[in-house]
N, C-alpha and C. Protein backbone atom coordinates (compact mmCIF):
# COMPACT_ATOMS: atom_id res chain seq x y z
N UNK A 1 1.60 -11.19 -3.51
CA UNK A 1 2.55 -12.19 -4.00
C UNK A 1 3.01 -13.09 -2.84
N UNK A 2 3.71 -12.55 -1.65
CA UNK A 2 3.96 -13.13 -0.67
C UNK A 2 5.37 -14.29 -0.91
N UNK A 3 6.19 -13.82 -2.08
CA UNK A 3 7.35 -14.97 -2.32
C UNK A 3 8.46 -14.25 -1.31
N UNK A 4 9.19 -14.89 -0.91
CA UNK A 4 10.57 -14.48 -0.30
C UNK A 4 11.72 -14.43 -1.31
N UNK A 5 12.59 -13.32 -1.61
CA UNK A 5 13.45 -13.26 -2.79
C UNK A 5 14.68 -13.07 -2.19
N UNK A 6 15.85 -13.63 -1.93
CA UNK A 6 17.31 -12.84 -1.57
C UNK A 6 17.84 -13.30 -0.20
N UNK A 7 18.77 -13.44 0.19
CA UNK A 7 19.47 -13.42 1.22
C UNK A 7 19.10 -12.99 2.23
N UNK A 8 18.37 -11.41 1.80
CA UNK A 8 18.00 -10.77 3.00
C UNK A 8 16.50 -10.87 3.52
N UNK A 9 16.17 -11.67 2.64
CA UNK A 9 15.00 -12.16 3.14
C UNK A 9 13.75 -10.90 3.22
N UNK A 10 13.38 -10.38 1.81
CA UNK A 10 12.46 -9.15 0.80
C UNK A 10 11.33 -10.26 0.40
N UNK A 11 10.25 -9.88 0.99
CA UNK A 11 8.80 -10.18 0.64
C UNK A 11 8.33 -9.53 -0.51
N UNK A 12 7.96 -10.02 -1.22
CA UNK A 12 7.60 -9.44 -2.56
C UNK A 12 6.17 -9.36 -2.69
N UNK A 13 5.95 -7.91 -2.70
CA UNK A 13 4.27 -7.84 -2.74
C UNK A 13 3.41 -7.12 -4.05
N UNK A 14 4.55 -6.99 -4.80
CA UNK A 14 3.95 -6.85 -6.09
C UNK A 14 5.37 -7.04 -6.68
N UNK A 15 4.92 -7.62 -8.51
CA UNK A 15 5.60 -7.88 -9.45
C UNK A 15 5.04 -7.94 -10.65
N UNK A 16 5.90 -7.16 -11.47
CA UNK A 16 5.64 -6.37 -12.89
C UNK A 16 6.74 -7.25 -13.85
N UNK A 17 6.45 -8.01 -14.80
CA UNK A 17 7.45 -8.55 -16.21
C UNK A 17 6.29 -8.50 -17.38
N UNK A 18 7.01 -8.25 -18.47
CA UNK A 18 6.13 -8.36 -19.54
C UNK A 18 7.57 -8.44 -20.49
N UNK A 19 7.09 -9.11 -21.94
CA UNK A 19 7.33 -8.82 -23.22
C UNK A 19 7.51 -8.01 -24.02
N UNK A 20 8.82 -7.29 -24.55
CA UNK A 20 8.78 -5.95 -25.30
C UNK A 20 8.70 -6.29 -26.51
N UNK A 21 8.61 -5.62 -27.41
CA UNK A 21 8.79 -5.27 -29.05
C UNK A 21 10.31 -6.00 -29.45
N UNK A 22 11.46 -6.44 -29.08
CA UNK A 22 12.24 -6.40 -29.03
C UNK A 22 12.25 -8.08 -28.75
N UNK A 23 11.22 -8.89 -28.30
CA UNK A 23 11.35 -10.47 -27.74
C UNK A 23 12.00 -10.56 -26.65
N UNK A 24 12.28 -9.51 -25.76
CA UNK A 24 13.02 -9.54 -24.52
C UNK A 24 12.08 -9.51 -23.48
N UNK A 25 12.10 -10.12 -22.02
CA UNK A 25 11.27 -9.44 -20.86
C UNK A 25 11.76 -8.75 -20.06
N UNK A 26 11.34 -7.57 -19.79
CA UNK A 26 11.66 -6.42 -18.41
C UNK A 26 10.72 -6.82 -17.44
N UNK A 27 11.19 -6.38 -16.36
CA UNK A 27 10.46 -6.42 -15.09
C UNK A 27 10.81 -5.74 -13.68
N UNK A 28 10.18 -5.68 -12.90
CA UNK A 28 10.32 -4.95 -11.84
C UNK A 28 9.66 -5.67 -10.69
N UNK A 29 10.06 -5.61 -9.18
CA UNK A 29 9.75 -5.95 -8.08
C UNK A 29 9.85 -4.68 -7.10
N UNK A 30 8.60 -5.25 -6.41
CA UNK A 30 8.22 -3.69 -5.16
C UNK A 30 8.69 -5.20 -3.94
N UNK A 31 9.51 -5.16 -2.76
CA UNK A 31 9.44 -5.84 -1.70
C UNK A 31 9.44 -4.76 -0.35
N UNK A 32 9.52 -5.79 0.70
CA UNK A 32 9.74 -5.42 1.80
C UNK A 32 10.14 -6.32 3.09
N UNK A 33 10.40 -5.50 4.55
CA UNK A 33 11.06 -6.44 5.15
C UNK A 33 10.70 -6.00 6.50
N UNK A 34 11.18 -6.55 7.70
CA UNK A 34 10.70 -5.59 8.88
C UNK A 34 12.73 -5.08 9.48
N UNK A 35 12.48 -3.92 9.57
CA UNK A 35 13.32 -3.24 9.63
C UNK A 35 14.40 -3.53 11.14
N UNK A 36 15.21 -3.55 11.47
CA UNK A 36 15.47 -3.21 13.00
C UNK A 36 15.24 -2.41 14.07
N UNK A 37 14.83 -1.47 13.20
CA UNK A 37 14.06 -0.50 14.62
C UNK A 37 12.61 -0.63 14.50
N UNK A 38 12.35 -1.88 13.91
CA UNK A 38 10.29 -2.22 14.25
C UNK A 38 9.87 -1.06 12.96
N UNK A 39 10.78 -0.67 12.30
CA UNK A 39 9.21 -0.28 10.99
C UNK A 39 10.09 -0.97 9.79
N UNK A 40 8.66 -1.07 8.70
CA UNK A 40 9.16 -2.20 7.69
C UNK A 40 9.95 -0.98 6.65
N UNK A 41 11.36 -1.87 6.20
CA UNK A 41 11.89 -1.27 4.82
C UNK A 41 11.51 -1.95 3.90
N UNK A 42 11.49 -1.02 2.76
CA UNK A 42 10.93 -0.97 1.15
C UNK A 42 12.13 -1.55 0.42
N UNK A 43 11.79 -1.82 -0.49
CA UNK A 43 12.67 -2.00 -2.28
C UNK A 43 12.49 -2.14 -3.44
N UNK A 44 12.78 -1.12 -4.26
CA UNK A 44 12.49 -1.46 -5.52
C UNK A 44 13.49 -1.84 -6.29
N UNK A 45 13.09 -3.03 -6.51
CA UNK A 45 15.05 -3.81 -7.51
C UNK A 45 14.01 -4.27 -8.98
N UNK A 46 14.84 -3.69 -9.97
CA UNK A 46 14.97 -3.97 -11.08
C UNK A 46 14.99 -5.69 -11.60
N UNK A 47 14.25 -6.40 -12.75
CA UNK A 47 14.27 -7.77 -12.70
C UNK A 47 15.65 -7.87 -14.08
N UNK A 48 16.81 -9.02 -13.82
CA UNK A 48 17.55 -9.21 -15.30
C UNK A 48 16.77 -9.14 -16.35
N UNK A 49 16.58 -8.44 -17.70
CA UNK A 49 16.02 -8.74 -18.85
C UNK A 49 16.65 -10.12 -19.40
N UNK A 50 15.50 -10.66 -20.10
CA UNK A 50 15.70 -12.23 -19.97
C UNK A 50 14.69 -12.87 -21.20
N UNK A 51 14.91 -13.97 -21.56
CA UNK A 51 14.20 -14.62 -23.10
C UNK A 51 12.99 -15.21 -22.51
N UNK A 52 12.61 -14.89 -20.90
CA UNK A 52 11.01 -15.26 -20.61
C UNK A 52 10.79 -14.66 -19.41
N UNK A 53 9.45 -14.94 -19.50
CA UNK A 53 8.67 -14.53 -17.91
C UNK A 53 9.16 -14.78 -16.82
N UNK A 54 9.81 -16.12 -16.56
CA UNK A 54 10.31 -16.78 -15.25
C UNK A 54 12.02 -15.92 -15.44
N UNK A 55 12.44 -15.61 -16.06
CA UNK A 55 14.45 -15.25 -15.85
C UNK A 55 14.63 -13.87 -15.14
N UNK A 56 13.65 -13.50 -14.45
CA UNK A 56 14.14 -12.39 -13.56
C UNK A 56 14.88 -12.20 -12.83
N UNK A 57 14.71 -13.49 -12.36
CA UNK A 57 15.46 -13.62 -11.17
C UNK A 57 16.67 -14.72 -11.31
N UNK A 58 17.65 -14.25 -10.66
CA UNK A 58 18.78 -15.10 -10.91
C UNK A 58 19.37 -15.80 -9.39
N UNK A 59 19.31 -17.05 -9.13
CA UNK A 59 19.86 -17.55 -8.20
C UNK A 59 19.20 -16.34 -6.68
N UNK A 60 17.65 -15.97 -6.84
CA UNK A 60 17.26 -15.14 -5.90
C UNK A 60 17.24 -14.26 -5.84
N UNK A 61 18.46 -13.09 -6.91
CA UNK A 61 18.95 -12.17 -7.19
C UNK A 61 18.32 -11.42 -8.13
N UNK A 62 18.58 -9.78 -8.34
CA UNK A 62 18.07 -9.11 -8.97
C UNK A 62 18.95 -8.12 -10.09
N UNK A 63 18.84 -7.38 -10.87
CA UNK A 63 20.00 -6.78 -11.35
C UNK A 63 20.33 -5.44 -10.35
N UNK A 64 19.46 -4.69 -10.26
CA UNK A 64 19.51 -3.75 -9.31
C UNK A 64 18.54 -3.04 -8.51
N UNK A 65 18.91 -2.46 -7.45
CA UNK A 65 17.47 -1.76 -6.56
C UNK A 65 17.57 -0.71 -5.79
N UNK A 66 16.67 -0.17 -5.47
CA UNK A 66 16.88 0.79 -4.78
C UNK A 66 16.09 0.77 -2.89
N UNK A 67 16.32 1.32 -1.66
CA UNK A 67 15.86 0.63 -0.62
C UNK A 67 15.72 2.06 -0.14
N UNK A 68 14.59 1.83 0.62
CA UNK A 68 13.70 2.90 1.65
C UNK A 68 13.80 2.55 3.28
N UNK A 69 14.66 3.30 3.85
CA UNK A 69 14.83 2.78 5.01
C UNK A 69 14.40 3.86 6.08
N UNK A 70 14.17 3.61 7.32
CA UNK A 70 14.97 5.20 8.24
C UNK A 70 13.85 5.86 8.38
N UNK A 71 12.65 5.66 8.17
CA UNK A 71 11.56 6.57 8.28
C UNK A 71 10.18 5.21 8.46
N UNK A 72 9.26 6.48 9.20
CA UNK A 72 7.70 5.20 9.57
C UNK A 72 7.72 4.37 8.22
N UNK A 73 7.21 3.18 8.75
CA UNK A 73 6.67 2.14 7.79
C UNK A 73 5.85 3.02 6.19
N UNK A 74 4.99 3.59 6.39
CA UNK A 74 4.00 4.04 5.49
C UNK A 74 5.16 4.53 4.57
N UNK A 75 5.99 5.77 5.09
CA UNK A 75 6.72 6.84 4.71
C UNK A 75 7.80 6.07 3.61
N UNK A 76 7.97 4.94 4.15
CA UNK A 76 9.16 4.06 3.07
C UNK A 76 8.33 3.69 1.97
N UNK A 77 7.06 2.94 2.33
CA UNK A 77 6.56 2.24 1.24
C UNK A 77 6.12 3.37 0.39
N UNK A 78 5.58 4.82 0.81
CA UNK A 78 4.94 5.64 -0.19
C UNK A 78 6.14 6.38 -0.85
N UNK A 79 7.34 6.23 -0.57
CA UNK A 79 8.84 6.60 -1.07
C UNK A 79 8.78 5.46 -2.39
N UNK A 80 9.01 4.43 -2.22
CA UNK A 80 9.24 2.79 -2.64
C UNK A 80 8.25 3.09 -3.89
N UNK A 81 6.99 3.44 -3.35
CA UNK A 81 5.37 3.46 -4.63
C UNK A 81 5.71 4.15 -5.78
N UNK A 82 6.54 5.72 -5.55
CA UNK A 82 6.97 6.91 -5.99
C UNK A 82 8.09 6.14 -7.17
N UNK A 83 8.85 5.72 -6.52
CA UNK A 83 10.29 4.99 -7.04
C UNK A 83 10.09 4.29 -8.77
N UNK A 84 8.72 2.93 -7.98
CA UNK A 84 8.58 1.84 -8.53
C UNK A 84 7.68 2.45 -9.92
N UNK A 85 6.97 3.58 -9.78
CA UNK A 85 5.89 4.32 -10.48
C UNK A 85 7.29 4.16 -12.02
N UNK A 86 8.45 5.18 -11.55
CA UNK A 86 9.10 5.98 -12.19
C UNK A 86 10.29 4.96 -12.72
N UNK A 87 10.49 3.20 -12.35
CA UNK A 87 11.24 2.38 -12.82
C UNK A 87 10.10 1.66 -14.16
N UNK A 88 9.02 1.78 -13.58
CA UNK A 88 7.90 1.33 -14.75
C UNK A 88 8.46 1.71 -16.16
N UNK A 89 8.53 2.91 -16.59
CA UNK A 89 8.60 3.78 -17.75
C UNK A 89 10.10 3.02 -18.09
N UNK A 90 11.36 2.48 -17.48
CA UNK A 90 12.29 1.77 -18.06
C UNK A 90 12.33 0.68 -18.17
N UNK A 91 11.13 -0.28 -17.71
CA UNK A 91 10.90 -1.74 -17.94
C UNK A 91 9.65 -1.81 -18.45
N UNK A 92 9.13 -0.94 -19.15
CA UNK A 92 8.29 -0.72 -19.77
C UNK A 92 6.81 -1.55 -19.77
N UNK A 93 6.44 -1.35 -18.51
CA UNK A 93 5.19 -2.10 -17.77
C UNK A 93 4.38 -1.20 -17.45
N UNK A 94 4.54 0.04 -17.39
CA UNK A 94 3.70 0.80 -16.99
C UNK A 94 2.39 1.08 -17.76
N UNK A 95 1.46 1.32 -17.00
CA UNK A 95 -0.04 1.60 -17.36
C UNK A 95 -0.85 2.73 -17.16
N UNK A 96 -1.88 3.12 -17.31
CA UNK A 96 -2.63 4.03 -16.89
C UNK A 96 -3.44 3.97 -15.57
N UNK A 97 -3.11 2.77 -15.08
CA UNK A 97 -3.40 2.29 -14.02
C UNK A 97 -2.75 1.81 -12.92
N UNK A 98 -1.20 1.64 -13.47
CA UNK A 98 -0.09 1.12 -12.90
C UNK A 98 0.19 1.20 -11.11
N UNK A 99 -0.31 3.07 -11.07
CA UNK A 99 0.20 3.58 -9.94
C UNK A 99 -0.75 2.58 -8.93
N UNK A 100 -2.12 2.97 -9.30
CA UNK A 100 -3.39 2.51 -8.65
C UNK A 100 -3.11 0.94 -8.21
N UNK A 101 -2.67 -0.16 -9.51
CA UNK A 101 -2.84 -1.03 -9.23
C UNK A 101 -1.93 -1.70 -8.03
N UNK A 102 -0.44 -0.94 -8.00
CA UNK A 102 0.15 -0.83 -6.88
C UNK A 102 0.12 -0.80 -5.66
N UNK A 103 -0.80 0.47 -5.79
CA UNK A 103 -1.28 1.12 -4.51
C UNK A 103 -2.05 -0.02 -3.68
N UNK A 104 -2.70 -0.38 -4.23
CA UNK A 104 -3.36 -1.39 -3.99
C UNK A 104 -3.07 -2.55 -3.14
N UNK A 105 -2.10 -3.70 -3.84
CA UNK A 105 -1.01 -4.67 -3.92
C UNK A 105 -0.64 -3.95 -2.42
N UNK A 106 -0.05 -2.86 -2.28
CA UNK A 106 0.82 -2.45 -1.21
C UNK A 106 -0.78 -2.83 0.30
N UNK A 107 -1.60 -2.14 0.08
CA UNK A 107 -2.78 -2.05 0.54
C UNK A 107 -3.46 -3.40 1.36
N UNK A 108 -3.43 -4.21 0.13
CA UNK A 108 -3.66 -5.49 0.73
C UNK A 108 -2.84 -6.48 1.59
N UNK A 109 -1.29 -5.88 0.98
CA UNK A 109 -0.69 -6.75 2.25
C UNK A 109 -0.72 -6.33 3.61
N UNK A 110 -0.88 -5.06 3.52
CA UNK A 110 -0.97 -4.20 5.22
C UNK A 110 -2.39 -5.18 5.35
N UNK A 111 -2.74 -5.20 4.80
CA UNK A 111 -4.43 -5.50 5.52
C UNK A 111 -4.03 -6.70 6.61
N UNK A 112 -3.22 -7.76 5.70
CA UNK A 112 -3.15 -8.98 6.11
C UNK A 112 -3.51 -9.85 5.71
N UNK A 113 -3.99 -11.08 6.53
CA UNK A 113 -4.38 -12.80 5.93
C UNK A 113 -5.90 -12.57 6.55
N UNK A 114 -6.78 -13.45 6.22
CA UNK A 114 -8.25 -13.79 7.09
C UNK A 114 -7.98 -13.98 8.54
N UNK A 115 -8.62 -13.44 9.25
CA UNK A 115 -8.36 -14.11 10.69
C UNK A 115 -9.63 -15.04 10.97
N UNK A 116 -9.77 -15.96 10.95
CA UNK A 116 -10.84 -17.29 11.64
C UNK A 116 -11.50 -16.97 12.34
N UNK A 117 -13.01 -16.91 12.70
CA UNK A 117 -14.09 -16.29 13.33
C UNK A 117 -13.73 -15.01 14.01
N UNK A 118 -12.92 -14.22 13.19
CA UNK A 118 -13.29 -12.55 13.83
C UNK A 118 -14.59 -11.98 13.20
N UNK A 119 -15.15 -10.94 14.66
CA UNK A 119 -16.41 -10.63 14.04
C UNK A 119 -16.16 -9.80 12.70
N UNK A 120 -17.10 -9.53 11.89
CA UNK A 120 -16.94 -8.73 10.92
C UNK A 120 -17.01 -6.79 11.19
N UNK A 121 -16.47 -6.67 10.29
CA UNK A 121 -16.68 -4.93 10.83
C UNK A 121 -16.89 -4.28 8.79
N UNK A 122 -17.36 -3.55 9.15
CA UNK A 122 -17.62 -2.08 7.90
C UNK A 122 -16.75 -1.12 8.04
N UNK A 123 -15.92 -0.56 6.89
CA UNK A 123 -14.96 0.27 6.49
C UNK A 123 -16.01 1.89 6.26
N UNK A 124 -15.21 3.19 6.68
CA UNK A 124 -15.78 4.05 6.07
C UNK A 124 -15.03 5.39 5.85
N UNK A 125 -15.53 6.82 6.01
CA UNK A 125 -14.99 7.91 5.83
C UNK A 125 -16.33 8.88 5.37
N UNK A 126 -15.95 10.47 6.02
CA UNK A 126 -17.17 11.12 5.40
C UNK A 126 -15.81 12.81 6.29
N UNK A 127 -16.57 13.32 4.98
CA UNK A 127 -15.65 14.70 5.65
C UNK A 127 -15.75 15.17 7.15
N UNK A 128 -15.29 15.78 7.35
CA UNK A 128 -15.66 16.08 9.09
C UNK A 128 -16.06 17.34 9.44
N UNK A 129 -15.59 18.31 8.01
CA UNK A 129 -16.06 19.97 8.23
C UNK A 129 -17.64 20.17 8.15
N UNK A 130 -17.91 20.43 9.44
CA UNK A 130 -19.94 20.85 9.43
C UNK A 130 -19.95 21.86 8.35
N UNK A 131 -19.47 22.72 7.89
CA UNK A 131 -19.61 23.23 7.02
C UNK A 131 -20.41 22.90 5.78
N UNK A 132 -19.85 21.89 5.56
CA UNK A 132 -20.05 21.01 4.01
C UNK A 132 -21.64 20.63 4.16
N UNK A 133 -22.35 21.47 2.86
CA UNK A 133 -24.03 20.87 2.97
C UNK A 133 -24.10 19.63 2.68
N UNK A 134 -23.36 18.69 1.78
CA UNK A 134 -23.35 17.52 1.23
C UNK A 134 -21.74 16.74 1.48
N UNK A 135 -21.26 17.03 2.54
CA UNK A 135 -19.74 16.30 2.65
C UNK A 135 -19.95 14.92 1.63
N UNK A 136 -18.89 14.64 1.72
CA UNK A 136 -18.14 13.50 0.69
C UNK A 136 -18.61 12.59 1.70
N UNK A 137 -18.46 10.76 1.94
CA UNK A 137 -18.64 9.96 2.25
C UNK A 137 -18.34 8.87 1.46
N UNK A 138 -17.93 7.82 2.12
CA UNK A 138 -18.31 6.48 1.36
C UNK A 138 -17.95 4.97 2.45
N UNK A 139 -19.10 3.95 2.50
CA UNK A 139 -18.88 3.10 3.77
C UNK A 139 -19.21 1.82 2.83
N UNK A 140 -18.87 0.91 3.34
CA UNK A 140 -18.76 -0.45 3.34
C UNK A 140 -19.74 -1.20 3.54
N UNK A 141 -20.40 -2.44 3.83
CA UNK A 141 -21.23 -3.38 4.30
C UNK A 141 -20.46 -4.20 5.21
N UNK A 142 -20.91 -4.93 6.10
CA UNK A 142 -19.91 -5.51 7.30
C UNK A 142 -19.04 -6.69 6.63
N UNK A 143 -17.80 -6.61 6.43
CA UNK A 143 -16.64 -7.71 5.84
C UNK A 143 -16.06 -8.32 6.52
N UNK A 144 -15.16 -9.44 6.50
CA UNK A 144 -14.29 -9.96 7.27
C UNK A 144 -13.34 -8.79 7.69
N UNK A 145 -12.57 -8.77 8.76
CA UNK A 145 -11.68 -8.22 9.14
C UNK A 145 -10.51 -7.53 8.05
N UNK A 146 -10.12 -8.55 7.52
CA UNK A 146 -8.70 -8.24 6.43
C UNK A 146 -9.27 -8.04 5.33
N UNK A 147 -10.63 -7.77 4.87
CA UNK A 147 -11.41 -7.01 3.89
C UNK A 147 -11.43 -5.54 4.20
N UNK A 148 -12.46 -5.42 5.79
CA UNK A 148 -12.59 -3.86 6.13
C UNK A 148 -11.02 -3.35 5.94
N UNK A 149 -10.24 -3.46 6.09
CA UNK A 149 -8.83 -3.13 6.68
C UNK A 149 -8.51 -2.34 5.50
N UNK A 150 -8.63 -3.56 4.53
CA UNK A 150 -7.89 -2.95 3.17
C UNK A 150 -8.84 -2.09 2.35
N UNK A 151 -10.19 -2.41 2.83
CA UNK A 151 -11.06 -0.90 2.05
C UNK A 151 -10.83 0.35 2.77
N UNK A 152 -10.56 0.10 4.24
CA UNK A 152 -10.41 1.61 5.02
C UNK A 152 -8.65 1.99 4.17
N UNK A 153 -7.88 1.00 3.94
CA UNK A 153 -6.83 1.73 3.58
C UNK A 153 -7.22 2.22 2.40
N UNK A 154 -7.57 1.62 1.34
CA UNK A 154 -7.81 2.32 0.31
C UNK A 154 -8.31 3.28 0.47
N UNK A 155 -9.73 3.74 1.42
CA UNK A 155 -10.23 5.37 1.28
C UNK A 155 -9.00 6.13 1.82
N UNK A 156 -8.02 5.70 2.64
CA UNK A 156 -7.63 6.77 2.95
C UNK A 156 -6.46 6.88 1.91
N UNK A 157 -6.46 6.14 1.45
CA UNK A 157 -4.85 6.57 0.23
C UNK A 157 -5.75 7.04 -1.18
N UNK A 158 -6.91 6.65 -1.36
CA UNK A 158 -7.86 7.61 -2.22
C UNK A 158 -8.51 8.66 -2.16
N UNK A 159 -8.72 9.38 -0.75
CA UNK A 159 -9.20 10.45 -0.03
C UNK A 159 -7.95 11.60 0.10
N UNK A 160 -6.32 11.19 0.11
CA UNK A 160 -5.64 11.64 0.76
C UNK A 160 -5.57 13.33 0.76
N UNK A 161 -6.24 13.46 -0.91
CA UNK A 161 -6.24 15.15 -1.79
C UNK A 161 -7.17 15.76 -0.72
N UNK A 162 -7.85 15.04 -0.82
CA UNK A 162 -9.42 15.50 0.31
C UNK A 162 -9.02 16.13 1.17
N UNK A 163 -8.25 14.97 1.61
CA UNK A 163 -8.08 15.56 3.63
C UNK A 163 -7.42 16.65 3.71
N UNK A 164 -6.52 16.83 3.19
CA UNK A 164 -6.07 17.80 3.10
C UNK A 164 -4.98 18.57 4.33
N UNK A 165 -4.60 16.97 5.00
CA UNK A 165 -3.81 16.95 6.12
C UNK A 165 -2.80 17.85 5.99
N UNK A 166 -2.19 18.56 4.81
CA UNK A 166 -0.96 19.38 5.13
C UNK A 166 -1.49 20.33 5.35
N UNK A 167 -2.92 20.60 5.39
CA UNK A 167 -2.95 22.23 6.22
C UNK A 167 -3.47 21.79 7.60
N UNK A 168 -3.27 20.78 8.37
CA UNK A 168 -3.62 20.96 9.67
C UNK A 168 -2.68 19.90 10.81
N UNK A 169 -1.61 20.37 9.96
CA UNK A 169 -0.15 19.57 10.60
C UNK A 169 0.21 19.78 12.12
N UNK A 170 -0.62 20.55 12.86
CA UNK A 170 -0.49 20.74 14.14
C UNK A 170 -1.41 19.99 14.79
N UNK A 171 -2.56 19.79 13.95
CA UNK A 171 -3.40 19.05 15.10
C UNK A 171 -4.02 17.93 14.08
N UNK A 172 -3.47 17.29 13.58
CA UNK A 172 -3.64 16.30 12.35
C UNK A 172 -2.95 14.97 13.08
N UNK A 173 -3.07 13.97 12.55
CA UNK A 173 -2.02 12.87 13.21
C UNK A 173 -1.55 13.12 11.35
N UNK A 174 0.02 12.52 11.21
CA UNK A 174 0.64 11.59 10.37
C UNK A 174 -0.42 10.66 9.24
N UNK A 175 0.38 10.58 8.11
CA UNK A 175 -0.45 9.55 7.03
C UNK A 175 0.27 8.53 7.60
N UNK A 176 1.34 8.35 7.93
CA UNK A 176 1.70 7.20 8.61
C UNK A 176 1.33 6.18 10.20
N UNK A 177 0.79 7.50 10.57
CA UNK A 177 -0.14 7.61 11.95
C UNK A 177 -1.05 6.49 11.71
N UNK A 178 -1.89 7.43 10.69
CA UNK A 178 -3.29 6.85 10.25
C UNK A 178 -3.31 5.10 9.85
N UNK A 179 -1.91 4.62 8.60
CA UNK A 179 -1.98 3.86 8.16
C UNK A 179 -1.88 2.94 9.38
N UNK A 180 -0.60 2.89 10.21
CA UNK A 180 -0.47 2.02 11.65
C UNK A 180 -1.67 2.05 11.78
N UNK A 181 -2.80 2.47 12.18
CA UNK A 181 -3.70 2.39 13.15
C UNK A 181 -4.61 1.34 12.56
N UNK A 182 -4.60 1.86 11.25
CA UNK A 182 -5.53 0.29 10.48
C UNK A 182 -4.79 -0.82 10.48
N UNK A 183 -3.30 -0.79 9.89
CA UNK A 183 -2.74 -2.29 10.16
C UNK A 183 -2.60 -2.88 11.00
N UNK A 184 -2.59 -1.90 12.72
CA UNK A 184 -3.00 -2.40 13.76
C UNK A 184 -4.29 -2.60 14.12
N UNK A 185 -5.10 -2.24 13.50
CA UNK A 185 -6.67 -2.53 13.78
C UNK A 185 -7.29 -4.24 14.63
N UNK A 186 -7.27 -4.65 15.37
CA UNK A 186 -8.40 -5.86 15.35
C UNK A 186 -9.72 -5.74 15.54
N UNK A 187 -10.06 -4.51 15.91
CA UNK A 187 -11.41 -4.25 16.01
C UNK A 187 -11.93 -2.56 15.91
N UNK A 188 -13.01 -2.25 16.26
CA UNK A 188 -13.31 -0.94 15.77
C UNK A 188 -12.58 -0.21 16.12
N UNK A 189 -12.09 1.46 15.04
CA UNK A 189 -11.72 2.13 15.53
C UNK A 189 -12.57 3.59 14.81
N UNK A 190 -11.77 4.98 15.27
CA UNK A 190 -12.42 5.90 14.58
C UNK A 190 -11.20 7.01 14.66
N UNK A 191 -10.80 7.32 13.68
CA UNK A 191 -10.04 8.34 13.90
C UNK A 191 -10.10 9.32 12.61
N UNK A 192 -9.72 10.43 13.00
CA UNK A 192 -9.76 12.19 12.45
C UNK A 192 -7.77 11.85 12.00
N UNK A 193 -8.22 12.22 10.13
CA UNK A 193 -6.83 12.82 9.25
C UNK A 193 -6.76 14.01 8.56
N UNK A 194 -6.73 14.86 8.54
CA UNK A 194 -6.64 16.23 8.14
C UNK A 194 -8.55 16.54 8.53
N UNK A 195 -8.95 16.96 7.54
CA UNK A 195 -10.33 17.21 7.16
C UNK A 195 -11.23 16.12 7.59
N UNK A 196 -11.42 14.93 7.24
CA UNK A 196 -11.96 13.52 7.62
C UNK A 196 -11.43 12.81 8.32
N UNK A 197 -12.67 11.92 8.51
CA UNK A 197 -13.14 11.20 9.60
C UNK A 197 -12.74 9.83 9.02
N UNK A 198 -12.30 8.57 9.70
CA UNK A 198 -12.04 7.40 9.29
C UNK A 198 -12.48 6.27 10.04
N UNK A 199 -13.17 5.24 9.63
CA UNK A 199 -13.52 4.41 10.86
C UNK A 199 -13.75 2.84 10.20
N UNK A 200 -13.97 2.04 11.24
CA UNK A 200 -14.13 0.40 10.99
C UNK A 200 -15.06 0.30 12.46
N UNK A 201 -16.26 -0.55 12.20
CA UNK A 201 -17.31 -0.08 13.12
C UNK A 201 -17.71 -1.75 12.82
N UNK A 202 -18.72 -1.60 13.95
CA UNK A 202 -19.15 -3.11 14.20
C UNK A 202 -20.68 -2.94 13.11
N UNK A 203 -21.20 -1.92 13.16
CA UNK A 203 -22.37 -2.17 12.22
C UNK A 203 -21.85 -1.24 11.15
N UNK A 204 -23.18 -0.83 9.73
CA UNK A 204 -23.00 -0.31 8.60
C UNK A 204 -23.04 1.25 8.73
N UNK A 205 -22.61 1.66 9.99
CA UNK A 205 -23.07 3.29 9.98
C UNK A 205 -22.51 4.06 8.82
């Protein structure tokens, strides 16, 4: 979305209104902001119900919200995801897809904008236990930069059951670890999250 909403100046990176049974619209907004201690806070504010699509918003304003502060960047927004999932079901937007399509939305803004002749890189992941006769996998073809970014985030917020990082919390990095490292990404990296392997590489390995 990328609109600025409020006083406090909340980036809005996804937004939910629809039409009920009733001729009324509900809606909902996921934003965010960069925090004062350098990680971004979350929000999920509720939109006024209203006689159209556009009356959500009032003079910038919202009816009400709730804010994720005080913890890594990732840790707010996957608080915020949780929140916004469970305001769905009272503005009655929710889907069978809802969470996903979110997830997503959230996904792509970490990625970022195009950056102008950066080389391209390939997104990937493949389990890391030798064990496994046939580990899991799945890689990319070489993309622009703010393409790979947001497919490596997606495997890893689609992998997350996989990894299985809460059993190796001693020698694991953070899901929040992980996510920084891609939104900081400009060029290849490779890093180990629970069980798997994660990487953005200059060729299709």
């Amino acid at each position: 979305m990328g609109i600025t909403v409020g006083g406090e100046g909340w980036t809005v990176v996804q937004l939910d209104r629809q039409k009920h049974y009733d001729d009324r619209f509900y809606g909902q907004f996921l934003g965010t902001r960069e925090g004062r201690d350098g990680a971004a806070e979350w929000i999920v504010g509720r939109l006024f119900d209203g006689k159209s699509a556009d009356d959500g918003f009032r003079d910038g304003e919202w009816a009400y919200s709730k804010r994720f502060a005080g913890n890594p960047t990732a840790d707010n927004a996957d608080a915020a995801l949780k929140a916004y999932v469970e305001m769905a079901y009272d503005t009655f937007v929710w889907d069978r897809i809802f969470e996903q399509r979110v997830g997503e939305a959230i996904d792509r803004f970490w990625a970022g904008p195009e950056v102008p002749g950066a080389p391209k890189l390939a997104a990937g992941w493949q389990e890391s236990d030798a064990g496994h006769r046939n580990p899991g996998r799945g890689h990319t073809i070489l993309l622009p930069v703010h393409e790979a970014k947001y497919s490596l985030l997606h495997f890893l917020r689609s992998t997350e059951l996989n990894a299985k990082a809460y059993l190796m919390k001693e020698i694991s990095i953070a899901r929040h670890q992980a996510v920084e490292l891609v939104r900081e990404a400009t060029g290849p990296i490779r890093f180990e999250y629970g069980y798997n392997t994660y990487w953005l590489a200059a060729d299709e390995s």
